[in-house]
C-alpha atoms as a PDB file:
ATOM      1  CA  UNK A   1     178.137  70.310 -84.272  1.00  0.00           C
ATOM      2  CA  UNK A   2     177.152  71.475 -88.343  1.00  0.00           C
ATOM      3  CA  UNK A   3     179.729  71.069 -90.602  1.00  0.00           C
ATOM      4  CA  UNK A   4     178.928  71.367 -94.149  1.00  0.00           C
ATOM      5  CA  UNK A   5     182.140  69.053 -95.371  1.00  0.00           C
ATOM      6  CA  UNK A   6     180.853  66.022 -93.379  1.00  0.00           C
ATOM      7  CA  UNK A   7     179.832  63.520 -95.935  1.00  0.00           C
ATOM      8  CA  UNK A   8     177.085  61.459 -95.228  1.00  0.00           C
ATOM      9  CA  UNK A   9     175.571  58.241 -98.278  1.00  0.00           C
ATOM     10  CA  UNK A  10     172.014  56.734 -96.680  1.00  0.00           C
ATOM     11  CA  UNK A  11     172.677  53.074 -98.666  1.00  0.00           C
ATOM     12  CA  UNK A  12     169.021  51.946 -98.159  1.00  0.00           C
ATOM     13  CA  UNK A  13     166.884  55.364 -97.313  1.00  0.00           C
ATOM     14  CA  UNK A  14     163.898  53.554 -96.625  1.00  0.00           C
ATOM     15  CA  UNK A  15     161.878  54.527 -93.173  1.00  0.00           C
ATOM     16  CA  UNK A  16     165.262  54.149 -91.037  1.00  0.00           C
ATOM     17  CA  UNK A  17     167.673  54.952 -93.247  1.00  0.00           C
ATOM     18  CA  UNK A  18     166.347  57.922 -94.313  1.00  0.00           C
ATOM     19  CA  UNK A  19     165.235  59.504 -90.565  1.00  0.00           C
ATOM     20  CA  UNK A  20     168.623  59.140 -89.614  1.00  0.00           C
ATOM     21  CA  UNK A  21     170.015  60.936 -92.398  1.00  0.00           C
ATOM     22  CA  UNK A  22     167.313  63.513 -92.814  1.00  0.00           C
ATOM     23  CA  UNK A  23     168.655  64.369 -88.953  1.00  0.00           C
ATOM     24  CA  UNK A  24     171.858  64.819 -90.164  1.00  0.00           C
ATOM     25  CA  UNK A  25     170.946  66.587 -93.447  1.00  0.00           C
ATOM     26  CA  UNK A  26     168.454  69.153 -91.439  1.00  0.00           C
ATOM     27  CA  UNK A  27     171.742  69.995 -88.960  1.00  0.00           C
ATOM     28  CA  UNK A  28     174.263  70.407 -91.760  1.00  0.00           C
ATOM     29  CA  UNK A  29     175.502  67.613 -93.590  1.00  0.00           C
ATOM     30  CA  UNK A  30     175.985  67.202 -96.836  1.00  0.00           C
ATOM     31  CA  UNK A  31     173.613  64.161 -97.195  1.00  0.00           C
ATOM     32  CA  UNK A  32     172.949  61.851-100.379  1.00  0.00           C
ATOM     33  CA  UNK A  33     170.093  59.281-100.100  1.00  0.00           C
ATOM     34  CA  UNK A  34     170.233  56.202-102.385  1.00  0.00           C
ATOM     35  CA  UNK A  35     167.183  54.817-103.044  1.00  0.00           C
ATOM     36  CA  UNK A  36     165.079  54.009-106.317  1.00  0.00           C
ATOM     37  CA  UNK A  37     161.849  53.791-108.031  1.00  0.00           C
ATOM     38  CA  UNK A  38     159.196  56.439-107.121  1.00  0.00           C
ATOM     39  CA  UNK A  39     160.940  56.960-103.531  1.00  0.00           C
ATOM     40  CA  UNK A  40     164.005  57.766-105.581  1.00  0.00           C
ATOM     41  CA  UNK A  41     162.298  59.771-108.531  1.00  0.00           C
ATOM     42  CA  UNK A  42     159.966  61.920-105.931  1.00  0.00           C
ATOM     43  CA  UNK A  43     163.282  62.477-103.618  1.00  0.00           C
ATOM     44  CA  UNK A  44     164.917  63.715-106.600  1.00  0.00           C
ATOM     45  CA  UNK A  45     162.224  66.443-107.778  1.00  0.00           C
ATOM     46  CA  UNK A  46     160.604  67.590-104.444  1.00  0.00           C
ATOM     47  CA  UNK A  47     163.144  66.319-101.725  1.00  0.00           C
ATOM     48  CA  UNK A  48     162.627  64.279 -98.750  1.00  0.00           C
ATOM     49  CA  UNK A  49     159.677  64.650 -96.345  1.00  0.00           C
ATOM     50  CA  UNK A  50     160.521  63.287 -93.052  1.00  0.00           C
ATOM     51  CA  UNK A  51     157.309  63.622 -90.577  1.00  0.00           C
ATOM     52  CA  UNK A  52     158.520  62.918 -87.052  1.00  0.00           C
ATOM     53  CA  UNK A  53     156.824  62.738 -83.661  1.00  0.00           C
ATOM     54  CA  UNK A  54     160.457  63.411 -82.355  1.00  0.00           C
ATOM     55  CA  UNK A  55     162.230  65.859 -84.891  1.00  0.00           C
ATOM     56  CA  UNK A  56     158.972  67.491 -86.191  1.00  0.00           C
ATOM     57  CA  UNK A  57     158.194  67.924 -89.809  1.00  0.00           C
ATOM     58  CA  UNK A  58     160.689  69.375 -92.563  1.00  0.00           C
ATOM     59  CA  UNK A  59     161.484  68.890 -95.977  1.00  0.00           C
ATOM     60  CA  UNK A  60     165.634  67.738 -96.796  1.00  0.00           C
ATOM     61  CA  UNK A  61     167.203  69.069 -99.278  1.00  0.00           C
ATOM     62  CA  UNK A  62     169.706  66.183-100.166  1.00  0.00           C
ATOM     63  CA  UNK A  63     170.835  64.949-103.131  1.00  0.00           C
ATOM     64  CA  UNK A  64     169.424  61.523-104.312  1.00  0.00           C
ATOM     65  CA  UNK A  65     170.365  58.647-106.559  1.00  0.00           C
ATOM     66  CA  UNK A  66     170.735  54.910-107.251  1.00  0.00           C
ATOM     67  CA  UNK A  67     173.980  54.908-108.806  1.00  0.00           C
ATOM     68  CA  UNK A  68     176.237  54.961-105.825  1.00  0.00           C
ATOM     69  CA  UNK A  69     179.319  55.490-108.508  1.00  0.00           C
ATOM     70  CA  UNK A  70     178.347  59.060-108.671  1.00  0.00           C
ATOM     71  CA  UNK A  71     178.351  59.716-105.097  1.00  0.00           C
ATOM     72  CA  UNK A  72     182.386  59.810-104.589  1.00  0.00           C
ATOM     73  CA  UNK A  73     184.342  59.232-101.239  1.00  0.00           C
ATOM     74  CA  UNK A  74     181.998  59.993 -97.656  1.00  0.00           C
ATOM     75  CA  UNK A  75     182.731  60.328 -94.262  1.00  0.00           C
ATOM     76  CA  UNK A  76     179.698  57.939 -92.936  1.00  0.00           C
ATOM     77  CA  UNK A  77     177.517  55.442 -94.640  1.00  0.00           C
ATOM     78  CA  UNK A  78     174.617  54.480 -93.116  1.00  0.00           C
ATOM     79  CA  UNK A  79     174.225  51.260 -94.537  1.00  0.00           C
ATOM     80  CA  UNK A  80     170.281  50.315 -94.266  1.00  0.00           C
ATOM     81  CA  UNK A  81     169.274  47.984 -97.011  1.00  0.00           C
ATOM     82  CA  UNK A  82     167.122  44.999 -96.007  1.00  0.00           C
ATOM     83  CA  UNK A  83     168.926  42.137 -95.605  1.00  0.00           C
ATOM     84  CA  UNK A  84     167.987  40.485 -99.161  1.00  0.00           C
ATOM     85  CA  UNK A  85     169.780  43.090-100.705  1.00  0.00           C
ATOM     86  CA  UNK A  86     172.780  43.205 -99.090  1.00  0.00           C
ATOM     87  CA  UNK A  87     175.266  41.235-100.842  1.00  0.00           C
ATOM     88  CA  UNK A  88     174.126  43.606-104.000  1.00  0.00           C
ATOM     89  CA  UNK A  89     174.954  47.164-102.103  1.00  0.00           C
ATOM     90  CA  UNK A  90     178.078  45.816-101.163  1.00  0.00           C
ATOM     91  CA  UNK A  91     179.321  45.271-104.137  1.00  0.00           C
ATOM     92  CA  UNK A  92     177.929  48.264-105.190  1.00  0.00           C
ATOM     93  CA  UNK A  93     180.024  50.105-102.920  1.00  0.00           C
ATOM     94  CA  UNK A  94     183.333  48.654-103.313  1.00  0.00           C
ATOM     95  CA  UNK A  95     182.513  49.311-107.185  1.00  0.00           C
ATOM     96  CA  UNK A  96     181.292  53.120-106.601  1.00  0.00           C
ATOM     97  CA  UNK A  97     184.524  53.508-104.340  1.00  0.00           C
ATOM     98  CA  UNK A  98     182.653  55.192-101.301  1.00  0.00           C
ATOM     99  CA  UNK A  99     184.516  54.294 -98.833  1.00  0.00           C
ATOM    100  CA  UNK A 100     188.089  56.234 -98.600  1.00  0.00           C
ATOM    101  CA  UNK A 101     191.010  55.929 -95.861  1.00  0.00           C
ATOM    102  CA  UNK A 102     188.984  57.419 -93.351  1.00  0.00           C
ATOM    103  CA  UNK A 103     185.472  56.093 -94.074  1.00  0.00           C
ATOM    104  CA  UNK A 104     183.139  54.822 -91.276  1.00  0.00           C
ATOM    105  CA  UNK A 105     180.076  52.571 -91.727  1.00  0.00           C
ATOM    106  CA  UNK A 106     177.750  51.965 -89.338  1.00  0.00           C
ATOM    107  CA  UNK A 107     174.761  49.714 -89.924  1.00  0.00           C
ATOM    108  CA  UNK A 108     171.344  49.945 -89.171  1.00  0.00           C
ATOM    109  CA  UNK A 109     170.225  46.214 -90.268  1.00  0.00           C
ATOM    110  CA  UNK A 110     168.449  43.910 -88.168  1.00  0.00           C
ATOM    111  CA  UNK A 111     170.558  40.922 -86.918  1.00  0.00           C
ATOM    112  CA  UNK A 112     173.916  40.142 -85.686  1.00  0.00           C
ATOM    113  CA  UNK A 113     175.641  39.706 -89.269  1.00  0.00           C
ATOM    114  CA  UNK A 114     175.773  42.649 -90.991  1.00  0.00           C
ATOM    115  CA  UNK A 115     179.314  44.039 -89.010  1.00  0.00           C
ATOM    116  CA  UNK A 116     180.771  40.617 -89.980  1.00  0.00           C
ATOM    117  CA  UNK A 117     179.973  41.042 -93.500  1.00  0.00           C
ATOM    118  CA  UNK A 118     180.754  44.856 -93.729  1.00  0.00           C
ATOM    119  CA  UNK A 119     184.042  44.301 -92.216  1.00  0.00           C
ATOM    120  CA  UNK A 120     185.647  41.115 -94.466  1.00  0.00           C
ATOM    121  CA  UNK A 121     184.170  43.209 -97.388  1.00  0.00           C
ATOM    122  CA  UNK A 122     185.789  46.802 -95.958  1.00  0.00           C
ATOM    123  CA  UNK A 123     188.086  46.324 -93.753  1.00  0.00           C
ATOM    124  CA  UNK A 124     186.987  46.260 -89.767  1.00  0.00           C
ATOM    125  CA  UNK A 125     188.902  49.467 -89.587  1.00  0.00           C
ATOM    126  CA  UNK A 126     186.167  51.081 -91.556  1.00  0.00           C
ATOM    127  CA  UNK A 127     183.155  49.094 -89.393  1.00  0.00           C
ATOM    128  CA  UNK A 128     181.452  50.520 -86.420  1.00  0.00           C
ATOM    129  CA  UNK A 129     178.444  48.543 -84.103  1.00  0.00           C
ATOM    130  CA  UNK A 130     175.980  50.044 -84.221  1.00  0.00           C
ATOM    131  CA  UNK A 131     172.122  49.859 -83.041  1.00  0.00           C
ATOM    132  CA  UNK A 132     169.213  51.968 -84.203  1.00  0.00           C
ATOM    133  CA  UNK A 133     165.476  51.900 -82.283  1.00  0.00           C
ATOM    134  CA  UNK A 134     162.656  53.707 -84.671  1.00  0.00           C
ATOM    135  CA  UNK A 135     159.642  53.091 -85.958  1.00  0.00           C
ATOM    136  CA  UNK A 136     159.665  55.228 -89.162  1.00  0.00           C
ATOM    137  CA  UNK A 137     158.330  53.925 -92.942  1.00  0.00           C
ATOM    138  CA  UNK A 138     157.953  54.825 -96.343  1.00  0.00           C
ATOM    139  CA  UNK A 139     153.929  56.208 -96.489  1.00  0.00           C
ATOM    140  CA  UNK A 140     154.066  57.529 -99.686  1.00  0.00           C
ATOM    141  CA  UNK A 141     157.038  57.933-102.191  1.00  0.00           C
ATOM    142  CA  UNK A 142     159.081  61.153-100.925  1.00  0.00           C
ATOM    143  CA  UNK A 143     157.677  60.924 -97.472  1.00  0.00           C
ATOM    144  CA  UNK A 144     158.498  59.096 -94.215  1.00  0.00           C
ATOM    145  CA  UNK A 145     156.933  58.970 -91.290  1.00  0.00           C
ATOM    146  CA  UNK A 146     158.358  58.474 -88.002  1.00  0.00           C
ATOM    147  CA  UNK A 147     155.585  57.638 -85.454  1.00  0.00           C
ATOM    148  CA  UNK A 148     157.530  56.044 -82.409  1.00  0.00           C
ATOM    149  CA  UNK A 149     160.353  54.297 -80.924  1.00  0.00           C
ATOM    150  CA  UNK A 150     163.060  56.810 -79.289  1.00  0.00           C
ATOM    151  CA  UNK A 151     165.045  57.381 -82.415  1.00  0.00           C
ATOM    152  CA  UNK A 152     167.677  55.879 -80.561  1.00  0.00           C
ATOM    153  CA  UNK A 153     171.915  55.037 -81.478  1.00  0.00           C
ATOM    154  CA  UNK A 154     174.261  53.264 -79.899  1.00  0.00           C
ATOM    155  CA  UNK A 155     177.552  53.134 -81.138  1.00  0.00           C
ATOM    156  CA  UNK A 156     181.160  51.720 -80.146  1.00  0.00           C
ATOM    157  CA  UNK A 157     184.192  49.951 -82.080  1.00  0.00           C
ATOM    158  CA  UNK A 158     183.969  46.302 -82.743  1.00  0.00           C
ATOM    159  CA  UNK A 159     185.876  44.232 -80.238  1.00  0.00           C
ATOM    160  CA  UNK A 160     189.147  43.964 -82.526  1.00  0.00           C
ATOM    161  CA  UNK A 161     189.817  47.683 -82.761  1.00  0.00           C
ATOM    162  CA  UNK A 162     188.302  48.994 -79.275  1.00  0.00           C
ATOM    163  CA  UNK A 163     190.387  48.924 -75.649  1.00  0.00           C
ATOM    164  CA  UNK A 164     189.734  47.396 -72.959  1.00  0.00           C
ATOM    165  CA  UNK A 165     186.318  46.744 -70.985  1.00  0.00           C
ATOM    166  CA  UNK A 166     185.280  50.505 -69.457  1.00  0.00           C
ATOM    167  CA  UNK A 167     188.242  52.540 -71.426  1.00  0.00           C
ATOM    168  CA  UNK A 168     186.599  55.878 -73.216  1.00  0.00           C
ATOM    169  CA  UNK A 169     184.937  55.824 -76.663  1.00  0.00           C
ATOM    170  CA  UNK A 170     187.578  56.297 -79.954  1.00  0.00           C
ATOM    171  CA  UNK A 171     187.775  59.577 -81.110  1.00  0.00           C
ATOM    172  CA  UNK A 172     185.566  59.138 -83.978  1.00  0.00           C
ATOM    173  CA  UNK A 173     183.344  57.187 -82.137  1.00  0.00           C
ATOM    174  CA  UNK A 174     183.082  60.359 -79.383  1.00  0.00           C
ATOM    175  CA  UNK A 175     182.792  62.563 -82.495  1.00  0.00           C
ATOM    176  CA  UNK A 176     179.858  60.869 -84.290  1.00  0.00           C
ATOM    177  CA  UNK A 177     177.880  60.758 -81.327  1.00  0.00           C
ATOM    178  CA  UNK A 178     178.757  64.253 -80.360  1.00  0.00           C
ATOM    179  CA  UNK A 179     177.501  64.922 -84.365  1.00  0.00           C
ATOM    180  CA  UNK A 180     174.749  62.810 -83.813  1.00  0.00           C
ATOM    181  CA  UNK A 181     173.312  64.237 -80.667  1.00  0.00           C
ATOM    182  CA  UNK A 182     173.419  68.082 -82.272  1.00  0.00           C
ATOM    183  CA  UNK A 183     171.646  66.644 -84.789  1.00  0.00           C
ATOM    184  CA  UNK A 184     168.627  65.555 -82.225  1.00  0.00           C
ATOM    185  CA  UNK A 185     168.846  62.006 -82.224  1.00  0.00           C
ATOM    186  CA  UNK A 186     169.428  60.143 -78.622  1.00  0.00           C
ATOM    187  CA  UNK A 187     173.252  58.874 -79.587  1.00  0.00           C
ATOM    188  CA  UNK A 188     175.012  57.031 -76.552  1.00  0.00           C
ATOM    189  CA  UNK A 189     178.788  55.123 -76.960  1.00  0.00           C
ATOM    190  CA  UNK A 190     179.427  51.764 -75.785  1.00  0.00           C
ATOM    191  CA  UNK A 191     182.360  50.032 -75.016  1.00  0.00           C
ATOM    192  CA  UNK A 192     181.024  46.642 -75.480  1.00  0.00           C
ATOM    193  CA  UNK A 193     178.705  46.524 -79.118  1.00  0.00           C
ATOM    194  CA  UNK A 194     178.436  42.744 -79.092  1.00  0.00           C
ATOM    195  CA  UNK A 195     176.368  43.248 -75.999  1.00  0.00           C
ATOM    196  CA  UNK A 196     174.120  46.015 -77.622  1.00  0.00           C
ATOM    197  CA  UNK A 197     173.442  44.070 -80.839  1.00  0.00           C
ATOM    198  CA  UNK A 198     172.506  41.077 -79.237  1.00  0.00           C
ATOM    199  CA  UNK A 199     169.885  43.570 -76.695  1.00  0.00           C
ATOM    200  CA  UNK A 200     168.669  44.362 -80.051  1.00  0.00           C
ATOM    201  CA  UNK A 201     168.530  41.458 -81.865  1.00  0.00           C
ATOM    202  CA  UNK A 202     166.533  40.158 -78.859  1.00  0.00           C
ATOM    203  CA  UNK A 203     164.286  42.594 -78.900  1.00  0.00           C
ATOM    204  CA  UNK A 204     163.757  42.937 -83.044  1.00  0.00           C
ATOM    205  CA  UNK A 205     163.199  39.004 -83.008  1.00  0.00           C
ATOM    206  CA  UNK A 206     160.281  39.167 -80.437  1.00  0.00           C
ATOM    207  CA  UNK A 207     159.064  42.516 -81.757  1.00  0.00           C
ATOM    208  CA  UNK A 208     159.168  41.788 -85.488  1.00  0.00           C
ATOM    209  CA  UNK A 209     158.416  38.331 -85.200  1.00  0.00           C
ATOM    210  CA  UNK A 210     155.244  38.214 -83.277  1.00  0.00           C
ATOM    211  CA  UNK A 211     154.237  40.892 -85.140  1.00  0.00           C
ATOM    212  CA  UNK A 212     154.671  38.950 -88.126  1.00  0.00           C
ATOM    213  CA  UNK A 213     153.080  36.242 -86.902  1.00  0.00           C
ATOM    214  CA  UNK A 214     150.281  37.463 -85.942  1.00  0.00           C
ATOM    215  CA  UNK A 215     149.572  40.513 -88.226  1.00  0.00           C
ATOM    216  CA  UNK A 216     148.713  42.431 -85.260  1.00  0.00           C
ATOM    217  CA  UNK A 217     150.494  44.986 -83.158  1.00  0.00           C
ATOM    218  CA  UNK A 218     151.823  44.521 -79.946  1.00  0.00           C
ATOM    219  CA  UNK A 219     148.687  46.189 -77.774  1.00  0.00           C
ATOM    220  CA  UNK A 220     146.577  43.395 -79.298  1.00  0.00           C
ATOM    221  CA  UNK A 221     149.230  40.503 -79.084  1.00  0.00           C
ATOM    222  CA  UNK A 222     149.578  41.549 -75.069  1.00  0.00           C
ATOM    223  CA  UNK A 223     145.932  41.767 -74.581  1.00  0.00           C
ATOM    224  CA  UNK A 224     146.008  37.898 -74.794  1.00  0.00           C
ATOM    225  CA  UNK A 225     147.410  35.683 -72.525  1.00  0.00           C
ATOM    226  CA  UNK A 226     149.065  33.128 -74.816  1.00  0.00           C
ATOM    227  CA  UNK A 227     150.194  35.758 -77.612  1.00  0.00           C
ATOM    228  CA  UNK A 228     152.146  37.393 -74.781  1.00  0.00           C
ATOM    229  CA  UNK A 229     153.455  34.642 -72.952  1.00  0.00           C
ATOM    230  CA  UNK A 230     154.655  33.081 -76.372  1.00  0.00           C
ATOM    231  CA  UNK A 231     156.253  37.157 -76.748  1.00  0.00           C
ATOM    232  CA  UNK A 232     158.499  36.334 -73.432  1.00  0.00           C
ATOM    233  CA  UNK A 233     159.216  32.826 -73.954  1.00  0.00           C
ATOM    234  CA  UNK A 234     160.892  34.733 -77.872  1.00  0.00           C
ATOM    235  CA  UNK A 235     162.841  36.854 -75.919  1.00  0.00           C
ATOM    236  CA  UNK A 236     163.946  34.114 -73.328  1.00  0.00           C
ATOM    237  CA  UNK A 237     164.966  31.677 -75.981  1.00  0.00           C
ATOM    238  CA  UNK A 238     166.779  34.598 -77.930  1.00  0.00           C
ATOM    239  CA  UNK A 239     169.083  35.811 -74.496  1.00  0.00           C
ATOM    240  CA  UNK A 240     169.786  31.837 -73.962  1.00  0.00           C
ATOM    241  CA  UNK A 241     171.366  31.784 -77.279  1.00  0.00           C
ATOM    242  CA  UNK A 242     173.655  34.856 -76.807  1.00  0.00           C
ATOM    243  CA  UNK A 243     174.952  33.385 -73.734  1.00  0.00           C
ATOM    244  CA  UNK A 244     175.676  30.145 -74.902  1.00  0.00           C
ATOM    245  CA  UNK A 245     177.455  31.909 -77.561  1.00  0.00           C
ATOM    246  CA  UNK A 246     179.843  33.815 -75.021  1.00  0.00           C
ATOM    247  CA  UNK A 247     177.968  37.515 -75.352  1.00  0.00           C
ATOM    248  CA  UNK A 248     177.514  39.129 -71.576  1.00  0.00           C
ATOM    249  CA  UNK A 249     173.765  39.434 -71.137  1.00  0.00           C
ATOM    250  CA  UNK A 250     172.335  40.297 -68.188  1.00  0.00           C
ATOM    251  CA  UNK A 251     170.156  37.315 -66.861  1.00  0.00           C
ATOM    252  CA  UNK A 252     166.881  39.519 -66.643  1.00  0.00           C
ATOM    253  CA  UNK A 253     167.391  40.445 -70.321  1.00  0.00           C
ATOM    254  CA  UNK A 254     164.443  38.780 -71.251  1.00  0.00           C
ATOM    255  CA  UNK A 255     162.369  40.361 -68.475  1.00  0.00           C
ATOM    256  CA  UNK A 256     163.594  44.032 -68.604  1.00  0.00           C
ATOM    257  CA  UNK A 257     163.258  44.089 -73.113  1.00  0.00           C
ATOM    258  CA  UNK A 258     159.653  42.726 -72.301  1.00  0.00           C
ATOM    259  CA  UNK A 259     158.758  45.425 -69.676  1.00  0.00           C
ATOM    260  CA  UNK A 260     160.481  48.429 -72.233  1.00  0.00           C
ATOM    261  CA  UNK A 261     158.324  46.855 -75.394  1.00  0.00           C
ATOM    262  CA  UNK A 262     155.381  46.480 -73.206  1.00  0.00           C
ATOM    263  CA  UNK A 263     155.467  50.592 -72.571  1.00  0.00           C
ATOM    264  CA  UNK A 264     155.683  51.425 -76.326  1.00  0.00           C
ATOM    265  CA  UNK A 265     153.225  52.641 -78.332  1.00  0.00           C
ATOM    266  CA  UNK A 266     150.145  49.930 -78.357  1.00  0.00           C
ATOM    267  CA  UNK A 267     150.125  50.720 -82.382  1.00  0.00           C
ATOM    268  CA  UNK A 268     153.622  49.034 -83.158  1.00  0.00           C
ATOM    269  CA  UNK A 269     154.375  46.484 -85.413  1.00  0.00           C
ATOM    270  CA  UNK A 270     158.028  45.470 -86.334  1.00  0.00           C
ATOM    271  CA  UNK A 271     159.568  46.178 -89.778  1.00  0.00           C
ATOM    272  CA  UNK A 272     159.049  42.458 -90.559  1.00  0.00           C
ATOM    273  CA  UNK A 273     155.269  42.568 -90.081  1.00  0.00           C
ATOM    274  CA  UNK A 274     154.723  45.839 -91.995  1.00  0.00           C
ATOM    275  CA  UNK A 275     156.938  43.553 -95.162  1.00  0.00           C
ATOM    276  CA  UNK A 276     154.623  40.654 -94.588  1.00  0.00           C
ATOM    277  CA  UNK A 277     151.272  42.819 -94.558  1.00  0.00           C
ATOM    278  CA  UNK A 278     152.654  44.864 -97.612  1.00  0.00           C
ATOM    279  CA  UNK A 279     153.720  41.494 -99.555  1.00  0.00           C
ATOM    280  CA  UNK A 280     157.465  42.221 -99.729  1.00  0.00           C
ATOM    281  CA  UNK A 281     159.989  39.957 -99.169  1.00  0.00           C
ATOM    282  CA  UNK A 282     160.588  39.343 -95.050  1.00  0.00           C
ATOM    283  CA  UNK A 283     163.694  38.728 -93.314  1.00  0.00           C
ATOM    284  CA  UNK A 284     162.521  35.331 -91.242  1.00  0.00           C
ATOM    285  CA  UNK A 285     166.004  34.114 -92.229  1.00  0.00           C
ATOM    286  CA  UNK A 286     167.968  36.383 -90.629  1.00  0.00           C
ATOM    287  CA  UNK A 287     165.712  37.000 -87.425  1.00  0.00           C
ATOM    288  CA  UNK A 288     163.806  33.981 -85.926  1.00  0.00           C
ATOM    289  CA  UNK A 289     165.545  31.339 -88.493  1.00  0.00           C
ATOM    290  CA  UNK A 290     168.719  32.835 -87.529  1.00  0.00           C
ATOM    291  CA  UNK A 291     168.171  31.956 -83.547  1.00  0.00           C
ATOM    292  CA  UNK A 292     166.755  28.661 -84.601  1.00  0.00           C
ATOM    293  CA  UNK A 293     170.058  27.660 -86.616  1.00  0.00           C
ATOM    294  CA  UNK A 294     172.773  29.088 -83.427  1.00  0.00           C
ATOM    295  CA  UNK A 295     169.951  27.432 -81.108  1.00  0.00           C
ATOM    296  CA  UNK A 296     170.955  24.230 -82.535  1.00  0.00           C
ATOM    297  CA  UNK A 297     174.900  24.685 -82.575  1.00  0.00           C
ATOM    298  CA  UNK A 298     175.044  25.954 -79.256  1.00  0.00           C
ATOM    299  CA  UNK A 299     172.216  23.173 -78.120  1.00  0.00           C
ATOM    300  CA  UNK A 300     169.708  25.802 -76.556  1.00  0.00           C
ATOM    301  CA  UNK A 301     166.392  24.698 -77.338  1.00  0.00           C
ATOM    302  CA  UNK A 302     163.979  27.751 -79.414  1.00  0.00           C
ATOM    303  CA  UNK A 303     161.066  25.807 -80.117  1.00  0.00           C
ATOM    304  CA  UNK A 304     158.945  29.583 -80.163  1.00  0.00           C
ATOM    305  CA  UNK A 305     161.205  30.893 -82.315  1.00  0.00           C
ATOM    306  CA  UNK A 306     160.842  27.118 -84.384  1.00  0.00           C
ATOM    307  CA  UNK A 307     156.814  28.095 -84.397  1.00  0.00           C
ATOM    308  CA  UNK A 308     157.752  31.795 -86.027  1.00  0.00           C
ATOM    309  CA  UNK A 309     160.431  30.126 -88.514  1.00  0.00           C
ATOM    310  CA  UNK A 310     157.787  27.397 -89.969  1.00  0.00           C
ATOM    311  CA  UNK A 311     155.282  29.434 -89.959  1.00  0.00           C
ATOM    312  CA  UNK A 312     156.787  32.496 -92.011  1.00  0.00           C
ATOM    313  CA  UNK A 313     159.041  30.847 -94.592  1.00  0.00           C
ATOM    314  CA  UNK A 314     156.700  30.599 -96.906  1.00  0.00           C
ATOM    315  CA  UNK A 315     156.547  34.107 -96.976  1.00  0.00           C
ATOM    316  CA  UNK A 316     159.772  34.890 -97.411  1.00  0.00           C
ATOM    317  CA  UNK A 317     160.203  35.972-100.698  1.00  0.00           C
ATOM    318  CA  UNK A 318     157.142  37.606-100.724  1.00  0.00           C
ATOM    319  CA  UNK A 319     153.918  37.721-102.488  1.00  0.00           C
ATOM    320  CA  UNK A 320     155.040  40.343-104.725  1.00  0.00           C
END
């Protein structure tokens, strides 16, 4: 499906942000990346680079800014900021007016609290779940580089607005994934997103923050007993949490995210790790603090995530 009306803003077109939407651009859509600084001022003169070990290599031609009151009403935001500067693109939105009657957003943030926020901000009419698996970065202004992961979406209505358990996907939910998947990115719906951000926000706390912890990527942090037993007993402690907060997850969760991480490339480090090596701000307060603080209202002990917390905090603003 290319339709060259289908109005896409990439609020954040870092390394995710922007291999999502340089997909969409590359089949059609009328794409407009906000960014800024040299990433902006290079996307702006030459375009957007997006190297891919999925989509292959290709320059998109989409229009680029940091003033999202220019950018007028869209069909889809991708909203992809890091978390520190999300409260600021929000209001940037709602200022810039992006989002029209029938606006969706879907969110490619780490965590379980971006949907929340999107929706008191937007409306949860406007809000979609959504997760997003890829390892893709920034490696030089202009240019990303997506070197793993399966460049994977999952997508379904937040539990106010969708039917019941195991009725089909909305029809803009079937839509954007039929959109999505002409576009060459692995799109699948759900009818149950809590359960699929939590999967992920199991998996990103592990992955980004033993990463993180360790500097290292995850063939050298399983290559040692303790580094990958402290992995597993992340993703335990994170699965506990969900259930004691009512979310569905399978009891295995813990095993089956290790075994799938375990068979990805050896070279991986999570987004927090590549912010902590590069001095940028990290988002410990949304990831590992963020299990430690439910850990203690739902009284599930997370004394690995605990170790990650303390032990990153004082990085969180960066050294920048």
């Amino acid at each position: 499906m290319t339709d060259d009306n289908f109005k896409v803003a990439v609020v954040g077109a870092g390394g995710t942000g922007a291999y999502y939407g340089g997909a969409l651009a590359q089949a059609g859509a009328q794409v407009t990346m906000i960014a800024r600084g040299p990433h902006l001022e290079v996307i702006k003169a030459n375009g957007l680079q997006l190297n891919s070990v999925l989509l292959g290599d290709f320059l998109v031609d989409a229009a680029a800014t940091d003033d999202m009151s220019s950018v007028g009403v869209v069909d889809l935001v991708i909203f992809a900021v890091k978390s520190w500067g999300t409260d600021d693109a929000i209001a940037a939105m709602a200022k810039g007016e992006m989002v029209g009657d029938g606006t969706m957003i879907i969110s490619m943030q780490n965590g379980i609290d971006s949907e929340p926020l999107l929706s008191k901000a937007f409306g949860v009419e406007h809000v979609l779940g959504c997760t997003a698996v890829v390892s893709a970065m920034i490696s030089e202004p202009g240019v990303v580089t997506q070197s793993g992961g399966p460049g994977s979406l999952v997508v379904g209505e937040m539990a106010a607005l969708r039917g019941a358990k195991g009725t089909p996907p909305s029809e803009r939910v079937a839509a954007l994934v039929e959109r999505c998947i002409a576009a060459g990115i692995a799109t699948e719906a759900t009818d149950n997103i809590e359960v699929a951000l939590w999967k992920k926000f199991t998996f990103i706390c592990a992955l980004s923050g033993m990463t993180a912890l360790t500097r290292k990527p995850i063939g050298e942090i399983f290559a040692q007993e303790t580094t990958t037993a402290m992995f597993l007993q992340v993703l335990e402690e994170v699965a506990a949490v969900g259930r004691a907060a009512g979310v569905e997850l399978a009891i295995n969760l813990a095993e089956s995210t290790f075994s799938v991480i375990a068979a990805r490339e050896p070279f991986i480090i999570g987004s927090m790790g590549h912010d902590l090596i590069a001095g940028n701000p990290i988002e410990i307060g949304l990831l590992n603090g963020r299990v430690v603080e439910l850990g203690k209202q739902y009284g599930v002990p997370t004394p690995a995530n605990f170790a990650i917390e303390a032990a990153l905090r004082p990085h969180e603003l960066g050294a920048k």
